[in-house]
N, C-alpha and C. Protein backbone atom coordinates (compact mmCIF):
# COMPACT_ATOMS: atom_id res chain seq x y z
N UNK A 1 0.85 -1.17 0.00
CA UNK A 1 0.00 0.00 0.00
C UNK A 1 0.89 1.23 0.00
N UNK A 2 0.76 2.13 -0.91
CA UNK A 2 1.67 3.78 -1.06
C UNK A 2 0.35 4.39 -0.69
N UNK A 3 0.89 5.26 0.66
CA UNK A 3 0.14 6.59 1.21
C UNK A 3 0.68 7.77 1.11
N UNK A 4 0.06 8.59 1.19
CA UNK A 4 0.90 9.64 0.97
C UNK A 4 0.00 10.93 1.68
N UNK A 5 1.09 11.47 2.16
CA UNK A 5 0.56 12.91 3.59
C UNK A 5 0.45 14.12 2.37
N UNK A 6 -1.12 14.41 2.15
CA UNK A 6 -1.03 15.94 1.29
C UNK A 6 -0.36 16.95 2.19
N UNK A 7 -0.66 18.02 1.58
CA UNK A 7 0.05 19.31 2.57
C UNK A 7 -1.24 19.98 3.25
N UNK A 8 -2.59 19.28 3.67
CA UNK A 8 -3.81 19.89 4.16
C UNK A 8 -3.59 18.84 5.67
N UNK A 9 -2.53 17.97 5.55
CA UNK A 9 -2.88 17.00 6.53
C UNK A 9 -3.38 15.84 6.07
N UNK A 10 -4.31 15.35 5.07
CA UNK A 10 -5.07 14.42 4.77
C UNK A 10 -4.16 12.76 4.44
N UNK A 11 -4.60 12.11 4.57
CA UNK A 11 -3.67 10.49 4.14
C UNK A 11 -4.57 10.48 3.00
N UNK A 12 -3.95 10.14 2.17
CA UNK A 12 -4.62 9.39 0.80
C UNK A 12 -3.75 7.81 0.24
N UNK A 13 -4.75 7.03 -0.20
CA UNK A 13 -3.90 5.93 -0.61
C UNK A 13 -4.25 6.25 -1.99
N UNK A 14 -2.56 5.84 -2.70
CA UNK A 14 -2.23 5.75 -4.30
C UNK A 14 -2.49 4.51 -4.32
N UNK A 15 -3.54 4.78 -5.47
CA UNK A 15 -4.29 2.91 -6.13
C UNK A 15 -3.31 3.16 -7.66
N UNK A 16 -3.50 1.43 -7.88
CA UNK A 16 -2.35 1.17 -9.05
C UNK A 16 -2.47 1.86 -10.51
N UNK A 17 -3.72 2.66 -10.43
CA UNK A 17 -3.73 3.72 -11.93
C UNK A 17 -3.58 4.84 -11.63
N UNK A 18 -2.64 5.30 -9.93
CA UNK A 18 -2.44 6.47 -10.05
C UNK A 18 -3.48 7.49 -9.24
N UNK A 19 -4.75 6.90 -9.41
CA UNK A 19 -5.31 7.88 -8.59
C UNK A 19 -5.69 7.78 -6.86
N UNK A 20 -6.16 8.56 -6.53
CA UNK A 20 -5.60 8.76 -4.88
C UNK A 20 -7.10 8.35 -4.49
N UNK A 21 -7.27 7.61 -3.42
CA UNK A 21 -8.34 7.64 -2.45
C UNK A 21 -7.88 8.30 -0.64
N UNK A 22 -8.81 8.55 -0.43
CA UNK A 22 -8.94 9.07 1.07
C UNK A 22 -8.82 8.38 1.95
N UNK A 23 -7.90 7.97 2.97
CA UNK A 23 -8.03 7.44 4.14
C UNK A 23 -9.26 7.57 5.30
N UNK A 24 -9.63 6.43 6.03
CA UNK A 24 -10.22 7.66 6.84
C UNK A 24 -9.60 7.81 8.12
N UNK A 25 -10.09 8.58 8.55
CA UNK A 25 -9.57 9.74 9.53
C UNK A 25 -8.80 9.02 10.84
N UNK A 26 -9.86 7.66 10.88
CA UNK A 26 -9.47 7.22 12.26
C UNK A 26 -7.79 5.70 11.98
N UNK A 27 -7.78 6.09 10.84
CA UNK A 27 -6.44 5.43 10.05
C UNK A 27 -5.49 5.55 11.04
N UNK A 28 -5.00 5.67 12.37
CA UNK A 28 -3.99 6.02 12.81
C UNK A 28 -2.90 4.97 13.25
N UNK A 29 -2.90 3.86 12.74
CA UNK A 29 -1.58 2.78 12.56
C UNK A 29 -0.87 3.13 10.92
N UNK A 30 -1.94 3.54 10.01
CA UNK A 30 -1.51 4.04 9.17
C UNK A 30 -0.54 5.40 8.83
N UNK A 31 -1.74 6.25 9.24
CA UNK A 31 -1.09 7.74 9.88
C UNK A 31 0.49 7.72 10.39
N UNK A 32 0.71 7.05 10.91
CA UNK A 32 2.21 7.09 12.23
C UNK A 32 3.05 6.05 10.73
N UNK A 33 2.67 4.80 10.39
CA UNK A 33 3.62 4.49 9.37
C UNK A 33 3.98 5.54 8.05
N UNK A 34 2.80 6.14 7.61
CA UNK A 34 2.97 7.04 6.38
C UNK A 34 3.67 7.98 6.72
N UNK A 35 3.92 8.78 7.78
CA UNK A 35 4.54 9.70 8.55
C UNK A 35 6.10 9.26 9.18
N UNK A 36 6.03 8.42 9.48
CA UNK A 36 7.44 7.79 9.32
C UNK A 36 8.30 7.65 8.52
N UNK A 37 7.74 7.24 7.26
CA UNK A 37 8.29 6.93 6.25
C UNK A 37 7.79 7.80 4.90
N UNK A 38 7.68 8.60 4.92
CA UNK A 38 6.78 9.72 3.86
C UNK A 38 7.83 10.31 2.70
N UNK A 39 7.73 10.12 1.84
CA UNK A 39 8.37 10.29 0.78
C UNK A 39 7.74 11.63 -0.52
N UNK A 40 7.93 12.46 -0.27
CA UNK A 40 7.63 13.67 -0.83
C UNK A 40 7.32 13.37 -2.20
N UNK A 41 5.92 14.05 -2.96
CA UNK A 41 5.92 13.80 -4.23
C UNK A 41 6.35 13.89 -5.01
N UNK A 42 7.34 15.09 -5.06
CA UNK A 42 8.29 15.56 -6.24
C UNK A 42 9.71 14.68 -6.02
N UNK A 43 10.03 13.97 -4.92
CA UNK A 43 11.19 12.98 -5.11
C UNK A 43 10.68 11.93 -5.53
N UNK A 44 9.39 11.11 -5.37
CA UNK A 44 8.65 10.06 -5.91
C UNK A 44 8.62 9.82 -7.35
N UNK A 45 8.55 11.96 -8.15
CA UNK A 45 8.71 11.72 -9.36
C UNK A 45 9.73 11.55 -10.12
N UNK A 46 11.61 11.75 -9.61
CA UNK A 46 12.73 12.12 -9.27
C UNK A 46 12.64 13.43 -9.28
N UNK A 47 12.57 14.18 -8.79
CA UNK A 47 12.77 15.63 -8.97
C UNK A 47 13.07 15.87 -7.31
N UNK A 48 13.99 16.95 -7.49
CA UNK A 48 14.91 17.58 -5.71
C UNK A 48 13.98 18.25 -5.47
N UNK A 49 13.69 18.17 -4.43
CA UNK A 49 12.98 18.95 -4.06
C UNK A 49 12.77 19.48 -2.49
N UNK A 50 12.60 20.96 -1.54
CA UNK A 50 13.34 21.50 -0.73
C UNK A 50 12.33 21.46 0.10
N UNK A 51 12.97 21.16 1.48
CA UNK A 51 11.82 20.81 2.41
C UNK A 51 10.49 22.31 2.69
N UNK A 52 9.74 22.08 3.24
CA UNK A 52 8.80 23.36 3.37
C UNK A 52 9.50 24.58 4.61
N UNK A 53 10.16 24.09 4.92
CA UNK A 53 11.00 24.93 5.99
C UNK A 53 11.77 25.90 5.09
N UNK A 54 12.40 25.18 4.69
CA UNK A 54 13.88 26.18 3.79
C UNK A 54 12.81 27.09 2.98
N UNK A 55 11.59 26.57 1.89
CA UNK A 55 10.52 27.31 0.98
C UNK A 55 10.08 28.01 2.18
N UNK A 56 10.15 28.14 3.43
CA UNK A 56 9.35 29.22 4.22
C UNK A 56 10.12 30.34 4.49
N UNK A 57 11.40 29.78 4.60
CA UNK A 57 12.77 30.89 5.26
C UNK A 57 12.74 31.42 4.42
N UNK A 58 12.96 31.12 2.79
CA UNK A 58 13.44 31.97 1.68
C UNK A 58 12.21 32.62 1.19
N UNK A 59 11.23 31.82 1.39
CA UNK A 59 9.77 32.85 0.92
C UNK A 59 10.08 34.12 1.88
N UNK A 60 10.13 34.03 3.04
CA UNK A 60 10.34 35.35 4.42
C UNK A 60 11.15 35.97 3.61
N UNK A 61 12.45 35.75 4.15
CA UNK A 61 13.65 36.40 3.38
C UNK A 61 13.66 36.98 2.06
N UNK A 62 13.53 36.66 0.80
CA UNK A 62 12.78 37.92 -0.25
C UNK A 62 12.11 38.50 -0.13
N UNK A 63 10.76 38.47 0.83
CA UNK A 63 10.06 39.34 1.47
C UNK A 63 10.68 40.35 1.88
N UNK A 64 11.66 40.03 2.80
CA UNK A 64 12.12 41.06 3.77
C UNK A 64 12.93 41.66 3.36
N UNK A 65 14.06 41.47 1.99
CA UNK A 65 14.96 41.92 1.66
C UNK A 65 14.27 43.21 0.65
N UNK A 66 12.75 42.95 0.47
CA UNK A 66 12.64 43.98 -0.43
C UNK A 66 11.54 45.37 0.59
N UNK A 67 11.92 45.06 1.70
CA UNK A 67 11.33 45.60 3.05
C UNK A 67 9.90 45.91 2.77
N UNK A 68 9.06 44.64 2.60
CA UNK A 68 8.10 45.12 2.09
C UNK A 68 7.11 44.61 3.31
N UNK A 69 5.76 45.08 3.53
CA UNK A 69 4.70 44.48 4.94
C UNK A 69 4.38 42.92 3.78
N UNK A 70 3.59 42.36 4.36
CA UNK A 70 2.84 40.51 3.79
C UNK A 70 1.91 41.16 2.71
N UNK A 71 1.12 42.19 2.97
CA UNK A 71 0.17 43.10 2.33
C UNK A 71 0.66 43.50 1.20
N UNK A 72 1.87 44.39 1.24
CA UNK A 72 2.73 45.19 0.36
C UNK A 72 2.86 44.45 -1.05
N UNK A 73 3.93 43.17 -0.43
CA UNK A 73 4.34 42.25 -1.08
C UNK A 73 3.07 41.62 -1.88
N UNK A 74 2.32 41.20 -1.62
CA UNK A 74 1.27 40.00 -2.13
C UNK A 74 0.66 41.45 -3.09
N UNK A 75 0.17 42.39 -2.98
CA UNK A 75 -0.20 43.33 -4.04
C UNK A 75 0.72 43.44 -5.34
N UNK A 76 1.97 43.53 -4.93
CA UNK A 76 2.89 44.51 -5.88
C UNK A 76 3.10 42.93 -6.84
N UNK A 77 3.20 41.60 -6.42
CA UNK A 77 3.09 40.34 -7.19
C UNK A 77 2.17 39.46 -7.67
N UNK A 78 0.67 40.28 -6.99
CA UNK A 78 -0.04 40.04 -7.45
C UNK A 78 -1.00 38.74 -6.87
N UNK A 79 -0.70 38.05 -5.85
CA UNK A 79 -1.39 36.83 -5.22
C UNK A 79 -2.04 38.01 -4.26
N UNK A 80 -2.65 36.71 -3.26
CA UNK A 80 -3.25 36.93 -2.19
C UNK A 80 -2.56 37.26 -0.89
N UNK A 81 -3.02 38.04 0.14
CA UNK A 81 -1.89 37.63 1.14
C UNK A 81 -2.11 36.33 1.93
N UNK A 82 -3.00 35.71 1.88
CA UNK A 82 -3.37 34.27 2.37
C UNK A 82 -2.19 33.59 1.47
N UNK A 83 -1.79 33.84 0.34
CA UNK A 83 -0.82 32.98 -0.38
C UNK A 83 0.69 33.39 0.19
N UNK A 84 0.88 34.61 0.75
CA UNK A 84 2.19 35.09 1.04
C UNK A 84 2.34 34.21 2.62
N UNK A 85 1.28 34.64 3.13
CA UNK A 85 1.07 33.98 4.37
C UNK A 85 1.39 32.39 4.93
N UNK A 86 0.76 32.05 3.80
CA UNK A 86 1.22 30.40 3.85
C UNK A 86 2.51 30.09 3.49
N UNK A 87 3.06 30.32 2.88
CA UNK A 87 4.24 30.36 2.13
C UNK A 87 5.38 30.90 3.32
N UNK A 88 5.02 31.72 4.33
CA UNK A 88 6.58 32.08 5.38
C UNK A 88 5.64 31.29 6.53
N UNK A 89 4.71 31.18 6.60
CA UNK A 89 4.67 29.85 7.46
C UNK A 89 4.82 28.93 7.18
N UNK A 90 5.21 28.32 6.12
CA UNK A 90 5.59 26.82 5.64
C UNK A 90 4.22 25.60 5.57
N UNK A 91 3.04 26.44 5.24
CA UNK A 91 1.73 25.73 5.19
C UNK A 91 1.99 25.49 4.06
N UNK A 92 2.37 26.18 3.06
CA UNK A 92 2.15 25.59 1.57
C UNK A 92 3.55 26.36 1.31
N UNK A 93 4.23 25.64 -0.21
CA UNK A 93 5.25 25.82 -0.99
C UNK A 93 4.95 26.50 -2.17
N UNK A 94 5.94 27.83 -2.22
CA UNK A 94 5.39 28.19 -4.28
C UNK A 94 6.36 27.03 -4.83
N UNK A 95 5.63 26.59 -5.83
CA UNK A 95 5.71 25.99 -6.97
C UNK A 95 5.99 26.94 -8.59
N UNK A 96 6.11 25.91 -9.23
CA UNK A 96 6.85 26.88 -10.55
C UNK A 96 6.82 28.27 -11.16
N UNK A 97 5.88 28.68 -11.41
CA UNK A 97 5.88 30.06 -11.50
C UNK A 97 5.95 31.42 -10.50
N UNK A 98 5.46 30.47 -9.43
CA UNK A 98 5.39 31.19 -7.93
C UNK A 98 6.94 31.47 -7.47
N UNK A 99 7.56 30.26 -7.58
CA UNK A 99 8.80 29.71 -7.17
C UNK A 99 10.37 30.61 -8.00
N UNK A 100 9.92 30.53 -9.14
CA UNK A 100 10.57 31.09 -10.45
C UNK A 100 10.70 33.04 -9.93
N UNK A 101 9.45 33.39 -10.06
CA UNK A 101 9.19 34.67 -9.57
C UNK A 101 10.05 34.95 -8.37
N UNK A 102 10.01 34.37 -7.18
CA UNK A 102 10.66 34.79 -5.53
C UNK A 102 12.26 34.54 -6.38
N UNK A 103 12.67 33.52 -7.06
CA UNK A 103 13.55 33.85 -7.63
C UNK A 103 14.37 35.20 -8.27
N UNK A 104 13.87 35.59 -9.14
CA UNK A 104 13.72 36.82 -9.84
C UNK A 104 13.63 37.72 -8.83
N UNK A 105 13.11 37.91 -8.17
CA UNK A 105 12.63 39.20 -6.91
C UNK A 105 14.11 38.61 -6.21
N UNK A 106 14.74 37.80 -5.70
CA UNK A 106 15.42 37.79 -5.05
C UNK A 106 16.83 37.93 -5.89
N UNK A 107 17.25 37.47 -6.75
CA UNK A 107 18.00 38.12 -7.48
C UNK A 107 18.47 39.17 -8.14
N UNK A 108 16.96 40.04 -8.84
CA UNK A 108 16.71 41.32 -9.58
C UNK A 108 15.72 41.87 -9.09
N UNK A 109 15.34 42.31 -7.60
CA UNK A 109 14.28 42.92 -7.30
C UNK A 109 13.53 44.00 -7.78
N UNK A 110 14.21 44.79 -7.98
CA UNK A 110 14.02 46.48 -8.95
C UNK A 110 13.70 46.28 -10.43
N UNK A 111 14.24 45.07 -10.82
CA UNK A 111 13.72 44.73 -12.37
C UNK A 111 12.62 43.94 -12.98
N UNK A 112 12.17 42.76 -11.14
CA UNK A 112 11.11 41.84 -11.39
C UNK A 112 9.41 42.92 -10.94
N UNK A 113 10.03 44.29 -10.11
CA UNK A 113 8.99 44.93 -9.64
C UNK A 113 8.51 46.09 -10.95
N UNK A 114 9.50 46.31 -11.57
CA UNK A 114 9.29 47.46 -12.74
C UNK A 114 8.35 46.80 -13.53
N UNK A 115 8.80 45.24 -14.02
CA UNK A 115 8.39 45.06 -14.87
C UNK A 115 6.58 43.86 -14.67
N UNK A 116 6.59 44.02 -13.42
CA UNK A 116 5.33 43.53 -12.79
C UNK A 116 4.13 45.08 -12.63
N UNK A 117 4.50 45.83 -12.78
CA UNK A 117 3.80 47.28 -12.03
C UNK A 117 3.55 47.81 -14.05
N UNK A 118 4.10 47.48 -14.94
CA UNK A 118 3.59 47.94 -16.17
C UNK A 118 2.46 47.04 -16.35
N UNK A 119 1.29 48.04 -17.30
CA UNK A 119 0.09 47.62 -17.59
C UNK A 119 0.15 47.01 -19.08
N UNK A 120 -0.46 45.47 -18.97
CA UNK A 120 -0.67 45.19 -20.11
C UNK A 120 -1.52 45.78 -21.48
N UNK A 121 -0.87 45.39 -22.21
CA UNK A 121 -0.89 47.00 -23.24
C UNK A 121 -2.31 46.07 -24.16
C-alpha cells in the first residue's frame, strides 16, 4: 500500500492507476507508518525537491529583503496575502511560477517589480 501525507494534513492511498483515495480519519496505525516513512511527491517523481521549511525561510527572506509588509508584497506580485502567508509559514510551498518569480525578486528585485507594475498594453 503507497500513502501519501497531502500538505492539508489528509492520508490518501495511491491505487495502481495512479489515482488517490482518502483514508479515513481514524487510520492512525496508518497515519504514524505514512509519517514515518513519507516520501515527498516531487522525489517520488525524481525531482529535488526542498523541504517546506527552507521554501518558508526563503519565501520570508525575499520578502524582507525587499522591506516590504505581507500586504505590500502579495499586491505589488499580485497573489493573495493568504498565499504570502502560507508560504513564510511553511503551510504551503510556491511551486513553478510562484517559485521562479521569488527567484527573480530575489535576485533582480528592482527589475522583477518594474516590470510587474507595467500595464498590459
Amino acid at each position: 500500500m503507497r500513502v501519501r501525507l497531502k500538505a492539508d494534513g489528509r492520508l490518501v492511498e495511491i491505487l495502481a492507476d495512479g489515482s488517490e483515495q482518502a483514508l479515513p480519519p481514524n487510520a492512525d496505525s496508518l497515519r504514524r507508518m505514512a509519517t514515518a516513512s513519507i516520501v515527498p511527491a516531487g522525489v517520488a517523481a525524481g525531482r529535488a525537491m526542498t523541504p517546506p521549511t527552507t521554501d518558508a525561510g526563503y519565501a520570508r527572506r525575499v520578502r524582507s529583503q525587499t522591506r516590504l509588509t505581507q500586504a505590500e508584497f502579495a499586491t505589488r506580485i499580485g497573489v493573495p496575502i493568504e498565499t504570502v502567508r502560507n508560504w513564510e509559514q511553511g503551510k504551503r510551498s510556491p511551486r513553478g511560477p510562484a517559485r521562479a518569480l521569488l527567484k527573480l525578486l530575489d535576485e533582480a528585485p528592482d527589475v522583477a517589480f518594474s516590470v510587474l507594475a507595467k500595464k498590459p498594453a
